[in-house]
PDB file of N, CA and C in Angstrom:
ATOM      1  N   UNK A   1      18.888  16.975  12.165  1.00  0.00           N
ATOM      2  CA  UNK A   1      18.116  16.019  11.408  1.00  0.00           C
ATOM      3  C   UNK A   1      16.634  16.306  11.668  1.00  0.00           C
ATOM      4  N   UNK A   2      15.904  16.092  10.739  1.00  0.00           N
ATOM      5  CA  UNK A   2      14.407  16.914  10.770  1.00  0.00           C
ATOM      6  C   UNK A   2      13.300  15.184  10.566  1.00  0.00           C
ATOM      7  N   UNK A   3      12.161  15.426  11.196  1.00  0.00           N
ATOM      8  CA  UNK A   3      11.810  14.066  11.317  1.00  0.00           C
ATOM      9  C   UNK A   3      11.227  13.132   9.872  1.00  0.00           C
ATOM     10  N   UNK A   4      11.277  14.248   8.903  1.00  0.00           N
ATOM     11  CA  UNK A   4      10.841  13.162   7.375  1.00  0.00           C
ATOM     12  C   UNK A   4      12.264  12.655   7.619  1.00  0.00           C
ATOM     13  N   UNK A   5      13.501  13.093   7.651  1.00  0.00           N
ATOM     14  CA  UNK A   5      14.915  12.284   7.126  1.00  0.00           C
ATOM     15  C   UNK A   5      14.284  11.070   8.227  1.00  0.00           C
ATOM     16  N   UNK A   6      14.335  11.303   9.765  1.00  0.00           N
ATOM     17  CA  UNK A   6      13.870  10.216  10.626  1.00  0.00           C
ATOM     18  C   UNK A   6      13.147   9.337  10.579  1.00  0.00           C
ATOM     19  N   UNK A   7      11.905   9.467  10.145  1.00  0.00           N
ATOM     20  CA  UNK A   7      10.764   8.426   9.513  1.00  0.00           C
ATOM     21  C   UNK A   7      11.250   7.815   8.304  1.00  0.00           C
ATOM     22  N   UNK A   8      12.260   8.512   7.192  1.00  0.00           N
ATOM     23  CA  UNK A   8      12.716   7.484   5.827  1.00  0.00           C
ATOM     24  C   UNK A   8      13.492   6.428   6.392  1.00  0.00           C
ATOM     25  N   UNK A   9      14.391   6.858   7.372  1.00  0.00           N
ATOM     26  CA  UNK A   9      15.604   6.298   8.199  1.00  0.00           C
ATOM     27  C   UNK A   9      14.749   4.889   8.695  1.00  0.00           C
ATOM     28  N   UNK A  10      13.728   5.234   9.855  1.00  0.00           N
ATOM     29  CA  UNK A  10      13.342   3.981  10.652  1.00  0.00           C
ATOM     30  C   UNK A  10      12.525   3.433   9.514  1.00  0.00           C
ATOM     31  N   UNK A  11      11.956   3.515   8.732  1.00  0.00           N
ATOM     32  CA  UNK A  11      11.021   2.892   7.552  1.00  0.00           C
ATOM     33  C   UNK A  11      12.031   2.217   6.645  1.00  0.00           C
ATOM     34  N   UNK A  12      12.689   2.601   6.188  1.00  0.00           N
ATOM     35  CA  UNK A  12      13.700   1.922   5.728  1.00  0.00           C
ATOM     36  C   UNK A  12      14.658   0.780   6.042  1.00  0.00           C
ATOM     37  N   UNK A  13      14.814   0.839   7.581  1.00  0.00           N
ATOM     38  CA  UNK A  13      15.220  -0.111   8.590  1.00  0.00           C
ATOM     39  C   UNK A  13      14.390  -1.123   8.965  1.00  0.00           C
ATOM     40  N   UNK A  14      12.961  -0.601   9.345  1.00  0.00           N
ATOM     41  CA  UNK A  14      12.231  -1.672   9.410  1.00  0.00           C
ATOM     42  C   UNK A  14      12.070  -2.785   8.436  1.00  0.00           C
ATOM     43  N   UNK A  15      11.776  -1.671   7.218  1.00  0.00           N
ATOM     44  CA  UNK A  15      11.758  -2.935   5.588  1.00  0.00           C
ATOM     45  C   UNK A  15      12.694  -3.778   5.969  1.00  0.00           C
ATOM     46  N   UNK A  16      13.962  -3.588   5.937  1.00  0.00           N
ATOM     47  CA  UNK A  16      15.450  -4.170   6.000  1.00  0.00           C
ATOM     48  C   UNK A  16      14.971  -5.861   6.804  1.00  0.00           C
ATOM     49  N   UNK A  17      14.779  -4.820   8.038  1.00  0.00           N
ATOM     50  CA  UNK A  17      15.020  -5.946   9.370  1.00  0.00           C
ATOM     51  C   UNK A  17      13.678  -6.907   8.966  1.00  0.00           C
ATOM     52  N   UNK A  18      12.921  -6.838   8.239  1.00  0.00           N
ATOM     53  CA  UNK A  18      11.329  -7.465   8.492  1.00  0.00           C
ATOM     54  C   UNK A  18      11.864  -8.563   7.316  1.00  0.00           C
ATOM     55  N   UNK A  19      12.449  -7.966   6.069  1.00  0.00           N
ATOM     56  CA  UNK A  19      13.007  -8.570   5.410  1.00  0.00           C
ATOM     57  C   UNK A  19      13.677 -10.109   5.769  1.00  0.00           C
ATOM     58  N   UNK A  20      14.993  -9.498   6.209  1.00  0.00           N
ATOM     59  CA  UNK A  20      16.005 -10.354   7.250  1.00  0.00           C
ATOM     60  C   UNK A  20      15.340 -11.313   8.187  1.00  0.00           C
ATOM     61  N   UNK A  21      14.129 -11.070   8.663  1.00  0.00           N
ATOM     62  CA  UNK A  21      13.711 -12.049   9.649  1.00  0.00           C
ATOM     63  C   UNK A  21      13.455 -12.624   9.001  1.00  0.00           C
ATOM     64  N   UNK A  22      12.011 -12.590   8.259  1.00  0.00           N
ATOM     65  CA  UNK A  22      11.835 -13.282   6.990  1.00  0.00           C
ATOM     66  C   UNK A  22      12.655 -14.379   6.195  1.00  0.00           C
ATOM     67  N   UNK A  23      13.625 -14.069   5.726  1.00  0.00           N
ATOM     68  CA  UNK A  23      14.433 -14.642   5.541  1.00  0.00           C
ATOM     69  C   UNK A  23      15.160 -16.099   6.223  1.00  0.00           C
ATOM     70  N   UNK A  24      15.299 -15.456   7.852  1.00  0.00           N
ATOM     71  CA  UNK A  24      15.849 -15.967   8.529  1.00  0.00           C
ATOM     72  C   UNK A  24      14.975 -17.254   9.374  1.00  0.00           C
ATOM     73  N   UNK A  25      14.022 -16.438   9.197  1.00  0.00           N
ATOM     74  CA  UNK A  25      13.010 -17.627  10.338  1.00  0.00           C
ATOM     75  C   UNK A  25      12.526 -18.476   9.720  1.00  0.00           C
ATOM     76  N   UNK A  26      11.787 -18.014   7.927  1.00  0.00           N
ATOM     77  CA  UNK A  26      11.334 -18.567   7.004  1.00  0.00           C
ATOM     78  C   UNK A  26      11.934 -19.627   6.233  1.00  0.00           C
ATOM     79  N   UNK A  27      13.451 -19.347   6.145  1.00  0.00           N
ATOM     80  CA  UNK A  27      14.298 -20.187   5.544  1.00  0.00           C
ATOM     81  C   UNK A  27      14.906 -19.430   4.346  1.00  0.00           C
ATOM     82  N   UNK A  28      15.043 -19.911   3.358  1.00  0.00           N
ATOM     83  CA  UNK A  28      16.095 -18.969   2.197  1.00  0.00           C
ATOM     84  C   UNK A  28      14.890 -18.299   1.273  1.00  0.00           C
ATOM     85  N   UNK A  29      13.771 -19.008   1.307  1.00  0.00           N
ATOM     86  CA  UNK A  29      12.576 -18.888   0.190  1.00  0.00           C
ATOM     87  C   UNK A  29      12.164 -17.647   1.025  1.00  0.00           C
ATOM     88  N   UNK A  30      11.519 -16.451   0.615  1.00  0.00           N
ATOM     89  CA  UNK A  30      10.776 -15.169   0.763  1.00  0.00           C
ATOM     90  C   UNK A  30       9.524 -15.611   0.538  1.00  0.00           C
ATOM     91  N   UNK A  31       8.768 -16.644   0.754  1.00  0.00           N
ATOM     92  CA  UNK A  31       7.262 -16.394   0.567  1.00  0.00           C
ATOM     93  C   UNK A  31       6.325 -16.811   1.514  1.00  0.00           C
ATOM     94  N   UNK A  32       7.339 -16.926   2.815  1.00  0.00           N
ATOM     95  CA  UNK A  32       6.079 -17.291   4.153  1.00  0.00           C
ATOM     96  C   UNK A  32       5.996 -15.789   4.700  1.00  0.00           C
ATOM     97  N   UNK A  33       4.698 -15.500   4.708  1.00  0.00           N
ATOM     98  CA  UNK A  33       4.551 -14.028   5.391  1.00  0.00           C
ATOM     99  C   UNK A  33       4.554 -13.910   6.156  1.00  0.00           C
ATOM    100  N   UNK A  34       5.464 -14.576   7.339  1.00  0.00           N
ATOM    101  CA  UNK A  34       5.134 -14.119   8.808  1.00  0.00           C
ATOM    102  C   UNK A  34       5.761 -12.537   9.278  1.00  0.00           C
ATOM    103  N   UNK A  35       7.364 -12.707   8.422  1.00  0.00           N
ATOM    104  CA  UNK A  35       7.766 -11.233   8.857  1.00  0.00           C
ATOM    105  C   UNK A  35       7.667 -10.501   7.802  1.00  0.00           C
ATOM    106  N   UNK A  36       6.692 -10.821   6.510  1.00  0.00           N
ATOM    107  CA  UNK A  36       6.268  -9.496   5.678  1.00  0.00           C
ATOM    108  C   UNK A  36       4.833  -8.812   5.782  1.00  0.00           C
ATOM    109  N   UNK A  37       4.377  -9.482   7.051  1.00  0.00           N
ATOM    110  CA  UNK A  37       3.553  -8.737   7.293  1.00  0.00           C
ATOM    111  C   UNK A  37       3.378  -7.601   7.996  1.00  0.00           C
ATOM    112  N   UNK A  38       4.864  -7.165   8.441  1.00  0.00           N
ATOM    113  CA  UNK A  38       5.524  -6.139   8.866  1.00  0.00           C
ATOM    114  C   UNK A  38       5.728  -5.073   7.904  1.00  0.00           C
ATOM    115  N   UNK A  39       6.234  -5.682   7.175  1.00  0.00           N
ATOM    116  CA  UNK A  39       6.539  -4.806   5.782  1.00  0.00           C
ATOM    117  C   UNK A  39       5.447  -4.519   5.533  1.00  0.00           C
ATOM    118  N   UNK A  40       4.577  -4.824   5.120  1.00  0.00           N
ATOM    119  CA  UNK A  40       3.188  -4.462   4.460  1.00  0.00           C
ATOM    120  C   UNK A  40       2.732  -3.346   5.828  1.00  0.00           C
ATOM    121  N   UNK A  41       2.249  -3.378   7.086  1.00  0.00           N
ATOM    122  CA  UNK A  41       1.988  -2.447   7.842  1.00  0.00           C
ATOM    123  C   UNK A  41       3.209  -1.646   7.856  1.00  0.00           C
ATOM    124  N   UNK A  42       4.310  -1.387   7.377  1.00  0.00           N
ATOM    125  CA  UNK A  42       5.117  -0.114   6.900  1.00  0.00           C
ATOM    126  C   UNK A  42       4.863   0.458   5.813  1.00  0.00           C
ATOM    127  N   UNK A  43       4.329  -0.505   5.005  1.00  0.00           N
ATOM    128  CA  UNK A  43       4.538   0.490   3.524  1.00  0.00           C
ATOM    129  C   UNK A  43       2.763   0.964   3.689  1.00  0.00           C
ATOM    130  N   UNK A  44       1.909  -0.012   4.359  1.00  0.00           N
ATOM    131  CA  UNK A  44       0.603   0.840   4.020  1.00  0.00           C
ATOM    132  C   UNK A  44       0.310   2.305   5.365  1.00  0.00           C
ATOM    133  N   UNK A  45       1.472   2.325   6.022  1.00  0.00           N
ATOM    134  CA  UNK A  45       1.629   3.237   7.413  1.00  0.00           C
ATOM    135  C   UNK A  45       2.339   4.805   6.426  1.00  0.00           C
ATOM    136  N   UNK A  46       3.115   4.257   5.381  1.00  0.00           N
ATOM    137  CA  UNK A  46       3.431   5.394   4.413  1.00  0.00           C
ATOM    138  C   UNK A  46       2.675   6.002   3.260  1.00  0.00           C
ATOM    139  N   UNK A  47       2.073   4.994   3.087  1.00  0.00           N
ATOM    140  CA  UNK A  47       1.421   4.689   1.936  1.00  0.00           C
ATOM    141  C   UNK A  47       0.216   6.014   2.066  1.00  0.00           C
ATOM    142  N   UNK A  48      -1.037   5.906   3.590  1.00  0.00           N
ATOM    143  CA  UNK A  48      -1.698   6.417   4.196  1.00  0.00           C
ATOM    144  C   UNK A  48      -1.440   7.517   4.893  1.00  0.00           C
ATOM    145  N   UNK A  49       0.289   8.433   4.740  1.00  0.00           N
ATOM    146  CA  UNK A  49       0.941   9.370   5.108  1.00  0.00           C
ATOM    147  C   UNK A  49       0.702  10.475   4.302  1.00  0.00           C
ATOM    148  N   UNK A  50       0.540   9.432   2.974  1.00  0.00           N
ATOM    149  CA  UNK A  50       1.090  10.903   2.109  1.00  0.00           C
ATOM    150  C   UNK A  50       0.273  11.242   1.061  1.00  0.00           C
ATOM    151  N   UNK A  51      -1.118  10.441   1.613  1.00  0.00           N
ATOM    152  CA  UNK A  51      -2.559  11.220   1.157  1.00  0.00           C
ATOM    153  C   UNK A  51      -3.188  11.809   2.407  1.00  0.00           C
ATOM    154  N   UNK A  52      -2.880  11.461   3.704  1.00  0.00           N
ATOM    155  CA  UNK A  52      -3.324  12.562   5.058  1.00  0.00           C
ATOM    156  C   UNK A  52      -2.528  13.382   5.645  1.00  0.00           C
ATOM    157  N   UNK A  53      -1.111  13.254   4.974  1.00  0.00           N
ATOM    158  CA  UNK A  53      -0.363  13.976   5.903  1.00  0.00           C
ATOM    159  C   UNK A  53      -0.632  13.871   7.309  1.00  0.00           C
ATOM    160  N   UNK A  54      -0.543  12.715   8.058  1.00  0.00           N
ATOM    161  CA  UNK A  54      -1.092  11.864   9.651  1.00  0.00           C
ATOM    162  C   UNK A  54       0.068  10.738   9.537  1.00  0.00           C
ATOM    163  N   UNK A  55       1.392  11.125  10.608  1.00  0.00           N
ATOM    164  CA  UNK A  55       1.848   9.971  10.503  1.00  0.00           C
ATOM    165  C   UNK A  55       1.744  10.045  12.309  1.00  0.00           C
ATOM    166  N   UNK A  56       1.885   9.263  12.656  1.00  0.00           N
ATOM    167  CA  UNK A  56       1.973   8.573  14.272  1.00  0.00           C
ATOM    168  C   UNK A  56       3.365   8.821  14.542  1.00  0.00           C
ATOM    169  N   UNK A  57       4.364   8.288  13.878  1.00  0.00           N
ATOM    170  CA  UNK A  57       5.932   8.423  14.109  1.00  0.00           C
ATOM    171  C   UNK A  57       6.337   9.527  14.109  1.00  0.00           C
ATOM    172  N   UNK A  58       5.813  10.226  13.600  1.00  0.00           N
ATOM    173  CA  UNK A  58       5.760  12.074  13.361  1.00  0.00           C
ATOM    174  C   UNK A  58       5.930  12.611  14.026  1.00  0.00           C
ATOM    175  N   UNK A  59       4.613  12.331  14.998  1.00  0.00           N
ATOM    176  CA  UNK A  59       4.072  13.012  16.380  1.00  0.00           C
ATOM    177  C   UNK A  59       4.785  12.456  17.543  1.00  0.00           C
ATOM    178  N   UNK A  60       5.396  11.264  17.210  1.00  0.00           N
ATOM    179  CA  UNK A  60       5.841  10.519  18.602  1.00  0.00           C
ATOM    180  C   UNK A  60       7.541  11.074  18.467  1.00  0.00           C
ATOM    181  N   UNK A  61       8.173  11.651  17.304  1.00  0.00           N
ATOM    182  CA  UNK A  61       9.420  12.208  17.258  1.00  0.00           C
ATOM    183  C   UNK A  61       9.336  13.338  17.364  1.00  0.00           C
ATOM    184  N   UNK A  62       8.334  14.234  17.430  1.00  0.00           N
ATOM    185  CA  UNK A  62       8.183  15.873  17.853  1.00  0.00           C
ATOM    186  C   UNK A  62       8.003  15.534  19.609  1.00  0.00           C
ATOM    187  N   UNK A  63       7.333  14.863  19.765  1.00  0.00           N
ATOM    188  CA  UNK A  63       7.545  14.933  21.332  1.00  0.00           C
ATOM    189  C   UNK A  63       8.765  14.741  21.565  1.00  0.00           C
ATOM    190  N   UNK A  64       9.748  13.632  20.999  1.00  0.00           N
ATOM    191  CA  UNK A  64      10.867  13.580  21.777  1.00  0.00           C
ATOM    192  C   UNK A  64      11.644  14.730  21.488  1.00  0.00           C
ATOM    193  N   UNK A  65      11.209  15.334  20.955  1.00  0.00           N
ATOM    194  CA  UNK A  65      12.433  17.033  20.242  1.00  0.00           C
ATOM    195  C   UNK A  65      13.494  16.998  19.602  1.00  0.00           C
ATOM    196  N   UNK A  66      12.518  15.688  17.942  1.00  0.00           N
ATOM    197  CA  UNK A  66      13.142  15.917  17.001  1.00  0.00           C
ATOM    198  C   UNK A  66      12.639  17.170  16.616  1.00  0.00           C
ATOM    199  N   UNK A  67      13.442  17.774  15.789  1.00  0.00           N
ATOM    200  CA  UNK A  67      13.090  18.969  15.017  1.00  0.00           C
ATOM    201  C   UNK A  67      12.450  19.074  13.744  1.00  0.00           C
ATOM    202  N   UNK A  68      10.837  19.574  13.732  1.00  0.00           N
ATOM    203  CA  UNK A  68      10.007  18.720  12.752  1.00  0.00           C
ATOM    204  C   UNK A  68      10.334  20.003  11.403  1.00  0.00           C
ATOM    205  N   UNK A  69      10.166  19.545  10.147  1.00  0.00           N
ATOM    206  CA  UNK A  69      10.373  19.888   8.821  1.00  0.00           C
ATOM    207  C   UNK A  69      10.641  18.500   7.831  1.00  0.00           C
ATOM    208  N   UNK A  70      11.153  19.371   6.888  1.00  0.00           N
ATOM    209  CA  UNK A  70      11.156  18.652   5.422  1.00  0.00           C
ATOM    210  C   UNK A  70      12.602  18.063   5.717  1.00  0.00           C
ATOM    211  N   UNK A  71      12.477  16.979   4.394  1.00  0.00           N
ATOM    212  CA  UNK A  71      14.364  16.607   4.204  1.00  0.00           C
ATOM    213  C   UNK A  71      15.258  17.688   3.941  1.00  0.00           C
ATOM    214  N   UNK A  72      15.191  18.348   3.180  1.00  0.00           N
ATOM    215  CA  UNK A  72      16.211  19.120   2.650  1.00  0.00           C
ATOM    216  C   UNK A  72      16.044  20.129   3.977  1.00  0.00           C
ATOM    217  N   UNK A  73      15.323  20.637   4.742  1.00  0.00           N
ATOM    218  CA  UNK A  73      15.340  21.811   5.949  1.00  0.00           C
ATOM    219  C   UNK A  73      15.265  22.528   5.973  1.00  0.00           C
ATOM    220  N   UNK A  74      14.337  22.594   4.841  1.00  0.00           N
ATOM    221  CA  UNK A  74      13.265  24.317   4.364  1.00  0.00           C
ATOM    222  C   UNK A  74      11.833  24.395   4.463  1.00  0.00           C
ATOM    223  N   UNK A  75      11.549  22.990   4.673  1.00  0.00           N
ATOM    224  CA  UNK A  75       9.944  22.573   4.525  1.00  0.00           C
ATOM    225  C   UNK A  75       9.600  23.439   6.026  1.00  0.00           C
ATOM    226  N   UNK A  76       8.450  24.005   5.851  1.00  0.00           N
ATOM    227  CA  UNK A  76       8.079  25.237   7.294  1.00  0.00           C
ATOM    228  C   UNK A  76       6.399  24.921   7.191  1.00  0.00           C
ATOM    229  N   UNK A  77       5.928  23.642   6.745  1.00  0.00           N
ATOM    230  CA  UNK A  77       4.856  23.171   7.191  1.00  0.00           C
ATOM    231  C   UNK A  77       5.135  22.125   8.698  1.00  0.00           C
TER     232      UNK A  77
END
């Protein structure tokens, strides 16, 4: 597994879970932002990825010795 699949994976999870709290803490209604303000620092953490190519999660999964490339596992930037 190469760390873009890893970063879609935990970004995707986070949405989920930030969601779910939301939900949960907020009540059934989605419009108190306490846990979408999570969401919002995920999507603007991607958002700001993929006009600098600079992600933080990137760098913090190459240290642990994920194996860095593209999704598909040809990308050799």
């Amino acid at each position: 597994m190469t760390t873009e699949r890893v970063i879609r994976i935990i970004a995707g999870f986070f949405i989920i879970l930030s969601v779910i709290f939301s939900s949960v803490y907020n009540g059934t209604v989605l419009n108190g932002p306490t846990w979408l303000w999570f969401t919002l620092f995920v999507g603007a953490n991607l958002f700001q990825s993929g006009f600098t190519r600079w992600c933080l999660m990137e760098k913090i999964l190459i240290k642990l010795g994920v194996k860095h490339g593209g999704a598909c596992g040809t990308c050799a930037s």
